[in-house]
N, C-alpha and C. Protein backbone atom coordinates (compact mmCIF):
# COMPACT_ATOMS: atom_id res chain seq x y z
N UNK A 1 0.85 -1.20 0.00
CA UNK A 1 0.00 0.00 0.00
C UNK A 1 0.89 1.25 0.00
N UNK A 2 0.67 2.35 -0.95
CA UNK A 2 1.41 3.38 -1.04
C UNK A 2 1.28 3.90 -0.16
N UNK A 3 2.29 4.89 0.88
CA UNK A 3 1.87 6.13 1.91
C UNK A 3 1.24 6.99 1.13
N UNK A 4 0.16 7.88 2.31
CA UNK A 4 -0.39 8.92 1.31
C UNK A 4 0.66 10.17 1.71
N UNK A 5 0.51 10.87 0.41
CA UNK A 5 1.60 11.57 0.01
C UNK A 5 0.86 13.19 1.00
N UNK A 6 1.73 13.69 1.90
CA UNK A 6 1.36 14.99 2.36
C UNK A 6 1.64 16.05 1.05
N UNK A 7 0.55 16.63 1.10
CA UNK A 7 0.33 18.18 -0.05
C UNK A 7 0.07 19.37 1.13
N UNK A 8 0.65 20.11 0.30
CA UNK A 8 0.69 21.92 0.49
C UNK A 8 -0.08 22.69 -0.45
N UNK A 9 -1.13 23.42 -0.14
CA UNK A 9 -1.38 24.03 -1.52
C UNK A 9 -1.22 25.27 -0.99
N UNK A 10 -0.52 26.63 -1.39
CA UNK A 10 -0.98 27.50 -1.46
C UNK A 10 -0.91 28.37 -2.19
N UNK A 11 -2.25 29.56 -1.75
CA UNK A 11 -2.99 29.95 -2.94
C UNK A 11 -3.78 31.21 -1.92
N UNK A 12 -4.02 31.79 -2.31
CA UNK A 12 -4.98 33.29 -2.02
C UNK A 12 -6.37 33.14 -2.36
N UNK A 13 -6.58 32.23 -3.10
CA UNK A 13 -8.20 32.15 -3.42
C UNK A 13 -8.43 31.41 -2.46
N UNK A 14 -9.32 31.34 -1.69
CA UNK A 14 -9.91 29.98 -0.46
C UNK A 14 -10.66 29.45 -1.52
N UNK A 15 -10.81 29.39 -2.95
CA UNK A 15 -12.37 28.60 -3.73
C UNK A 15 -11.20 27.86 -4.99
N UNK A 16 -9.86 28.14 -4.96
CA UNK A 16 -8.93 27.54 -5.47
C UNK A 16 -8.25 26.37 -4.70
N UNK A 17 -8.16 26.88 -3.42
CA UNK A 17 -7.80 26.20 -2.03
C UNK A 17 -8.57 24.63 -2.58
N UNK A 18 -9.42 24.81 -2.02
CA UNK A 18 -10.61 23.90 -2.06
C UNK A 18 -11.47 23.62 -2.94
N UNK A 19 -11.08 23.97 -4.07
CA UNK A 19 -11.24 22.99 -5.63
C UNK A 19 -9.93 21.96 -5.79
N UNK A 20 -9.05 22.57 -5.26
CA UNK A 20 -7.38 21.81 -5.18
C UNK A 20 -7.90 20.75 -4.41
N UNK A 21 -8.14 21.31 -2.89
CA UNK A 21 -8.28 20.26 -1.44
C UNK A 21 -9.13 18.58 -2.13
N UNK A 22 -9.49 18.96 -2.55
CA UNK A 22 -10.90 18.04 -2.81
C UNK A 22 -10.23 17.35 -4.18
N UNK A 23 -9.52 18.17 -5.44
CA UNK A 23 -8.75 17.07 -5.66
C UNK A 23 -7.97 16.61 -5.73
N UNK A 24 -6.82 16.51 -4.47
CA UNK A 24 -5.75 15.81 -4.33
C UNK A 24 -6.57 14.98 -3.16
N UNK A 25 -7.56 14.97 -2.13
CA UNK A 25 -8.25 14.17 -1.52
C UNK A 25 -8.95 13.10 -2.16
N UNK A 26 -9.12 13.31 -3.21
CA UNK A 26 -9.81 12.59 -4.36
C UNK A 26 -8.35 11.60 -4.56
N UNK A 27 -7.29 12.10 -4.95
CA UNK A 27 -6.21 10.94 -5.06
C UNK A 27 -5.21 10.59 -3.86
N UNK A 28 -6.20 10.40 -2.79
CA UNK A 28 -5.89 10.41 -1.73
C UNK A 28 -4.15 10.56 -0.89
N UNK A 29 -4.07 12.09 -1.40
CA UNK A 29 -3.62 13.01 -0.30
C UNK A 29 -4.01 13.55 0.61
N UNK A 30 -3.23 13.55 1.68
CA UNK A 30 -3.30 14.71 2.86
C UNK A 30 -2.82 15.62 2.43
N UNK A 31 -4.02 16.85 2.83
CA UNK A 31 -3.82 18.32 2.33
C UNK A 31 -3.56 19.03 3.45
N UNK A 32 -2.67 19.83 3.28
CA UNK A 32 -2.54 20.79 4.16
C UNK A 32 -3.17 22.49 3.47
N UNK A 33 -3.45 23.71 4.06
CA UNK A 33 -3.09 24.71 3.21
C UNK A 33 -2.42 26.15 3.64
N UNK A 34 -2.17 26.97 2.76
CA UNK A 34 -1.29 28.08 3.36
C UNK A 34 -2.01 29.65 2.28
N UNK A 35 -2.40 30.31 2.74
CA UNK A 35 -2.64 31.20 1.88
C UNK A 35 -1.98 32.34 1.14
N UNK A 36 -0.84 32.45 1.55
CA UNK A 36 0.24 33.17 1.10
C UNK A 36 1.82 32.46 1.25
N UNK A 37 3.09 32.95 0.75
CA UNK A 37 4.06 32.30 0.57
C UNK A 37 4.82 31.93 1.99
N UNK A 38 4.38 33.24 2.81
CA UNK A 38 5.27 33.59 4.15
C UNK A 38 4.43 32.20 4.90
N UNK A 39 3.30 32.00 5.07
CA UNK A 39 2.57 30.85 5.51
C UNK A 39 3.28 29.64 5.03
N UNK A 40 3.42 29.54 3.62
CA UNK A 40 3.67 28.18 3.13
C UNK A 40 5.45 27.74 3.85
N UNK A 41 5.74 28.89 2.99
CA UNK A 41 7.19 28.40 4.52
C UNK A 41 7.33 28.09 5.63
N UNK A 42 7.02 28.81 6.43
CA UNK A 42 6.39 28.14 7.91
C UNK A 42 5.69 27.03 7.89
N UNK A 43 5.03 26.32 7.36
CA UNK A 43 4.62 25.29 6.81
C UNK A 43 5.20 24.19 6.46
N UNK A 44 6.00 24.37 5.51
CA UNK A 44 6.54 23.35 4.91
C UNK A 44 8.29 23.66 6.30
N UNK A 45 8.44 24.25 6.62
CA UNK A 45 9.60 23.90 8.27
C UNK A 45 8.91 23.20 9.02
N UNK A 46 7.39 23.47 9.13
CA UNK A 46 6.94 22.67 10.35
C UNK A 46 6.45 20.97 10.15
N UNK A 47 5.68 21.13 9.00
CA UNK A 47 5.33 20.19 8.53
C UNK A 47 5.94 19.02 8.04
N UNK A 48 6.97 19.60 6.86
CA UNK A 48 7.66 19.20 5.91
C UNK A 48 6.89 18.18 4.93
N UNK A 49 6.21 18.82 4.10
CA UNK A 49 5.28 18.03 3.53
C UNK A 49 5.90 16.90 2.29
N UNK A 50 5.41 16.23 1.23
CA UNK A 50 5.89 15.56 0.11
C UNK A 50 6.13 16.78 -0.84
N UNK A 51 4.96 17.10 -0.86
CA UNK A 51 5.34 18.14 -2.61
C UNK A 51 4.30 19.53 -1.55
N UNK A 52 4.61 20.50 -2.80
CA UNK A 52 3.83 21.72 -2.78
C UNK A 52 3.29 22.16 -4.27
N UNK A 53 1.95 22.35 -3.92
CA UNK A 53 1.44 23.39 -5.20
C UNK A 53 1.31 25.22 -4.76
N UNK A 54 2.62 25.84 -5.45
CA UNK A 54 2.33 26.95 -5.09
C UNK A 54 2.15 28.24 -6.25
N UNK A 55 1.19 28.84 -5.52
CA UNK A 55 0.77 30.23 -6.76
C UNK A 55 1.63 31.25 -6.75
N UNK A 56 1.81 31.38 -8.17
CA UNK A 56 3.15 32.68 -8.32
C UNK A 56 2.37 34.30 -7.74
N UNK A 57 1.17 34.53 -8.06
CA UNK A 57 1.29 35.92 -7.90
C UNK A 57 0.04 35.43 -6.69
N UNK A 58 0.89 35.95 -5.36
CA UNK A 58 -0.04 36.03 -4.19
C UNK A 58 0.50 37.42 -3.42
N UNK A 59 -0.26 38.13 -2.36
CA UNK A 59 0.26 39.19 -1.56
C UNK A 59 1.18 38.92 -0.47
N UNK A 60 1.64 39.54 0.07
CA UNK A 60 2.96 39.32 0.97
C UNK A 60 4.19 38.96 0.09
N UNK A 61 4.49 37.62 0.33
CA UNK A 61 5.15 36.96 -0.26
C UNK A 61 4.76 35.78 -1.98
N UNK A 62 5.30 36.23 -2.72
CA UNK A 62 4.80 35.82 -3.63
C UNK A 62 5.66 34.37 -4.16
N UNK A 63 5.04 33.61 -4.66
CA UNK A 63 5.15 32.12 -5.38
C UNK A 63 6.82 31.88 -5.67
N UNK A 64 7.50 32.49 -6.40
CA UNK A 64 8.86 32.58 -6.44
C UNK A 64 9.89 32.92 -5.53
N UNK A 65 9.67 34.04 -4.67
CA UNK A 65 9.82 33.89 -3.13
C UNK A 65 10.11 33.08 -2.13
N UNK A 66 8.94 32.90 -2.13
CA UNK A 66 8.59 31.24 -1.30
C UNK A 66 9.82 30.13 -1.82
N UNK A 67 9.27 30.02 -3.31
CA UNK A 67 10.25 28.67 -3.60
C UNK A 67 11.20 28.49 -3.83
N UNK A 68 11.94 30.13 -3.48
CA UNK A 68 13.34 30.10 -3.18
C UNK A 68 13.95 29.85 -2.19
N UNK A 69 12.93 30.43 -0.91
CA UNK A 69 13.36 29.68 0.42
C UNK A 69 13.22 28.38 0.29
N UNK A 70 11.82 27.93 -0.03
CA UNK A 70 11.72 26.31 0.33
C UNK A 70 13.16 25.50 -0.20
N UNK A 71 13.68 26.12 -1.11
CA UNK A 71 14.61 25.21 -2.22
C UNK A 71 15.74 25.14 -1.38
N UNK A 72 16.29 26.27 -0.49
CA UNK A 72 17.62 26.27 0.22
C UNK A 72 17.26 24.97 1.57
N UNK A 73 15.66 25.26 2.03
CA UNK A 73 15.40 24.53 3.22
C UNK A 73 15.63 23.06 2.73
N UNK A 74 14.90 22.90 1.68
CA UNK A 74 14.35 21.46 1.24
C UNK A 74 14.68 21.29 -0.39
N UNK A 75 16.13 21.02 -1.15
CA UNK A 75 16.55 21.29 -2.52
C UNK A 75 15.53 20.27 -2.90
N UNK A 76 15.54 19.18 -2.44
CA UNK A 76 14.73 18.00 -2.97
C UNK A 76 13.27 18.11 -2.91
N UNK A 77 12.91 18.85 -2.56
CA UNK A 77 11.23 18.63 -2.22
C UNK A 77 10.79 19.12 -3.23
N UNK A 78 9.67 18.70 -4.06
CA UNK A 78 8.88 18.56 -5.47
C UNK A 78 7.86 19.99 -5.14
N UNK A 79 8.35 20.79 -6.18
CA UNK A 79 7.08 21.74 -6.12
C UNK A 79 6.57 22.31 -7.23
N UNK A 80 5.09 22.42 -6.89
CA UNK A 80 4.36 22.82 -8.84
C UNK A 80 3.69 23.74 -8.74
N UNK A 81 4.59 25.00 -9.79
CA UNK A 81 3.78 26.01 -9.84
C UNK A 81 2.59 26.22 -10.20
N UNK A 82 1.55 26.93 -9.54
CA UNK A 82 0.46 27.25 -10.41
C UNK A 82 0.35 29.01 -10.67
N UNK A 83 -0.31 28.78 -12.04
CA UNK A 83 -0.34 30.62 -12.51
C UNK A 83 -1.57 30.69 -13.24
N UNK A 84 -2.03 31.72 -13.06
CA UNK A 84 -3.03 32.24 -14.56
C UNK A 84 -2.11 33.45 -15.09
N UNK A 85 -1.41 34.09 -14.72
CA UNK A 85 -0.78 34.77 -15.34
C UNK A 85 0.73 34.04 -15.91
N UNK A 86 0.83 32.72 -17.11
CA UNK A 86 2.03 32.04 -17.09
C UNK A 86 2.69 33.07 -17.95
N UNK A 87 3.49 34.17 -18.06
CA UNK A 87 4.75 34.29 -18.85
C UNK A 87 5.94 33.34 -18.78
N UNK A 88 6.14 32.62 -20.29
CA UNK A 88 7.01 32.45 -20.22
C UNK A 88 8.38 33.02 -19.43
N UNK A 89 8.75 34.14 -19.41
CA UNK A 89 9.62 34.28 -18.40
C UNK A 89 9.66 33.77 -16.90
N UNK A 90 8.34 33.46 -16.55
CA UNK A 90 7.95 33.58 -15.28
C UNK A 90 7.99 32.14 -14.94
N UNK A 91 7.81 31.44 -16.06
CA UNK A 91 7.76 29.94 -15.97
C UNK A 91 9.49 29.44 -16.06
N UNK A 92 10.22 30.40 -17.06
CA UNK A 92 11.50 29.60 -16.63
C UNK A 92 12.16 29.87 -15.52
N UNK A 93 12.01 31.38 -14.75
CA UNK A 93 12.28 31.72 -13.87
C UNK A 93 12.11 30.40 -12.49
N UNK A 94 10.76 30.54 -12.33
CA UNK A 94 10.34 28.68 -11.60
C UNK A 94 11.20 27.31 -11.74
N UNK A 95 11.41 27.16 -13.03
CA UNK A 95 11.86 26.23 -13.69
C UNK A 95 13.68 25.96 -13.25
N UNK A 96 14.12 27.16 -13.50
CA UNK A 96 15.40 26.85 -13.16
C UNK A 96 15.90 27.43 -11.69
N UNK A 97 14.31 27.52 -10.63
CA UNK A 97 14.58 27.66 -9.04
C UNK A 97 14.67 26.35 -8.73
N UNK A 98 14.38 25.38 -9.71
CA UNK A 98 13.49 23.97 -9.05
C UNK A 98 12.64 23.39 -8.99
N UNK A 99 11.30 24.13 -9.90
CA UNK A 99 10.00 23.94 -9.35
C UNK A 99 10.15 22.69 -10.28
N UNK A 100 9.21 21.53 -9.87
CA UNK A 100 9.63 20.34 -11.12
C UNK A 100 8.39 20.60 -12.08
N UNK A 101 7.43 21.01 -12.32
CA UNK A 101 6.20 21.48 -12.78
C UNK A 101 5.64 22.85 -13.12
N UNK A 102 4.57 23.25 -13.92
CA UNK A 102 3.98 24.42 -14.23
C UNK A 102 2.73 24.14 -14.58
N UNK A 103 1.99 24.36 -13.98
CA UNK A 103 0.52 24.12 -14.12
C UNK A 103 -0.30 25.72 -14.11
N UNK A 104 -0.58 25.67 -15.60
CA UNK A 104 -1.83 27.11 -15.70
C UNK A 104 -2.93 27.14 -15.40
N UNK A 105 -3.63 28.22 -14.63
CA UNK A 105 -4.98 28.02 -14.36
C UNK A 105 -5.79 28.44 -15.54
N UNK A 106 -7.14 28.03 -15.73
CA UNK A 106 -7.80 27.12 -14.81
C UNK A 106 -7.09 25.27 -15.60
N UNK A 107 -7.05 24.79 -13.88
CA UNK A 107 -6.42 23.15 -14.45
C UNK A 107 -7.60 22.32 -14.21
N UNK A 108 -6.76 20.99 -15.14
CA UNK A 108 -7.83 20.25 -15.25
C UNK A 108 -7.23 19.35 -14.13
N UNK A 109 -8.16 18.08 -14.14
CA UNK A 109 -8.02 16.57 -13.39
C UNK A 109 -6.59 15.83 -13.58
N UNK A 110 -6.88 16.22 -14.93
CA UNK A 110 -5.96 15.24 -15.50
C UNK A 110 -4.31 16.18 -15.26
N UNK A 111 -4.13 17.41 -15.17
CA UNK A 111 -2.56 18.12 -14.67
C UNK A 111 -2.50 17.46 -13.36
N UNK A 112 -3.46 17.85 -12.73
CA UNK A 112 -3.14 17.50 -10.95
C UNK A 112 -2.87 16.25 -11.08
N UNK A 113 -3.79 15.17 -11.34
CA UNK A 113 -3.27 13.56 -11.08
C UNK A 113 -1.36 13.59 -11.78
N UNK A 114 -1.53 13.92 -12.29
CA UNK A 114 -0.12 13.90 -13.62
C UNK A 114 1.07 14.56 -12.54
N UNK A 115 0.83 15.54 -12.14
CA UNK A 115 1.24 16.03 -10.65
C UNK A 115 1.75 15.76 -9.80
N UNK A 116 0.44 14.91 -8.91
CA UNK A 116 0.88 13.77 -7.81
C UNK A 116 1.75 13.10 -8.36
N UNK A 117 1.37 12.35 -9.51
CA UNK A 117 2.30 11.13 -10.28
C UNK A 117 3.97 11.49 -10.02
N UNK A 118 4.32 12.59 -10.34
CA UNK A 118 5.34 13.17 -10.40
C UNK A 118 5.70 13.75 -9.33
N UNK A 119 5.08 13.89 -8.27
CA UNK A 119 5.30 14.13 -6.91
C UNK A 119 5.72 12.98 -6.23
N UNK A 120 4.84 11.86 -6.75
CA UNK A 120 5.18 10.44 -5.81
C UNK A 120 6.13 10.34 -6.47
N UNK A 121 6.87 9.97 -7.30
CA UNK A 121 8.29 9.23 -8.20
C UNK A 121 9.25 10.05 -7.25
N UNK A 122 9.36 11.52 -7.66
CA UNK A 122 10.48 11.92 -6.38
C UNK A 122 10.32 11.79 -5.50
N UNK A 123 9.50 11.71 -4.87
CA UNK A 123 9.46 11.30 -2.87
C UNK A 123 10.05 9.80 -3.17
N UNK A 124 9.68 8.81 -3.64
CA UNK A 124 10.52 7.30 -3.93
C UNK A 124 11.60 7.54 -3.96
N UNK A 125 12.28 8.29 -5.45
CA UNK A 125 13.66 8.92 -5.68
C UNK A 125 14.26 8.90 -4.36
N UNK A 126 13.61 10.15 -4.16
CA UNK A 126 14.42 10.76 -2.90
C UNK A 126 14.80 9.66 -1.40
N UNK A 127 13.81 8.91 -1.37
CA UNK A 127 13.71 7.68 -0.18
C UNK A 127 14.84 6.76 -0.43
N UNK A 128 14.97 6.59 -1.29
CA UNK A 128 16.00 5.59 -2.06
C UNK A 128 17.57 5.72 -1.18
């Protein structure tokens, strides 16, 4: 039986939150959530979750921010951006912090499962 994989989502929308919550619960993850970046850090120190889904443009601390700290805390830990605003720039910017993913809003079923998928392989990786 696989462990279920701990998730992070955060995000500024609470109706993004919990369109997310419901489906990574659906592929049975434990969700955690954080509504801004400064949260998700504190978060992912306390927690230390499997992966994170985090949003580039939030207040306080924003998506790239964040996953620059997380990356020094945790180089290995799997994280997938989400944007509705994707510029390419903004996506390689992510890309070559670490993020292993880029997911544009609005997403479907099928990114998130694809997601996890790729969330679980590195947590294995990494266990190894």
């Amino acid at each position: 039986m696989e462990r279920k994989l701990k998730i992070l989502i955060t995000d500024d929308s609470k109706l993004l939150r919990k369109k997310l919550r419901t489906e990574l619960e659906n592929l049975g993850c434990e969700v955690m959530e954080a509504e801004n970046g400064k949260e998700a850090v504190m978060m992912d120190l306390q927690e230390k979750p499997d992966g994170v889904f985090l949003d580039i443009v939030m207040p306080e601390v924003g998506g790239i921010e964040a996953l620059q700290v997380m990356r020094e805390v945790n180089p290995e830990m799997p994280v997938i951006m989400l944007s509705s605003a994707g510029t390419p720039q903004k996506l390689m910017e992510t890309l070559k912090l670490g993020a292993l993913d880029f997911i544009q809003k609005p997403y479907t079923s099928a990114q998130i499962k694809k997601a996890v998928e790729a969330i679980r392989k590195k947590v294995e990786q990494n266990e190894q």
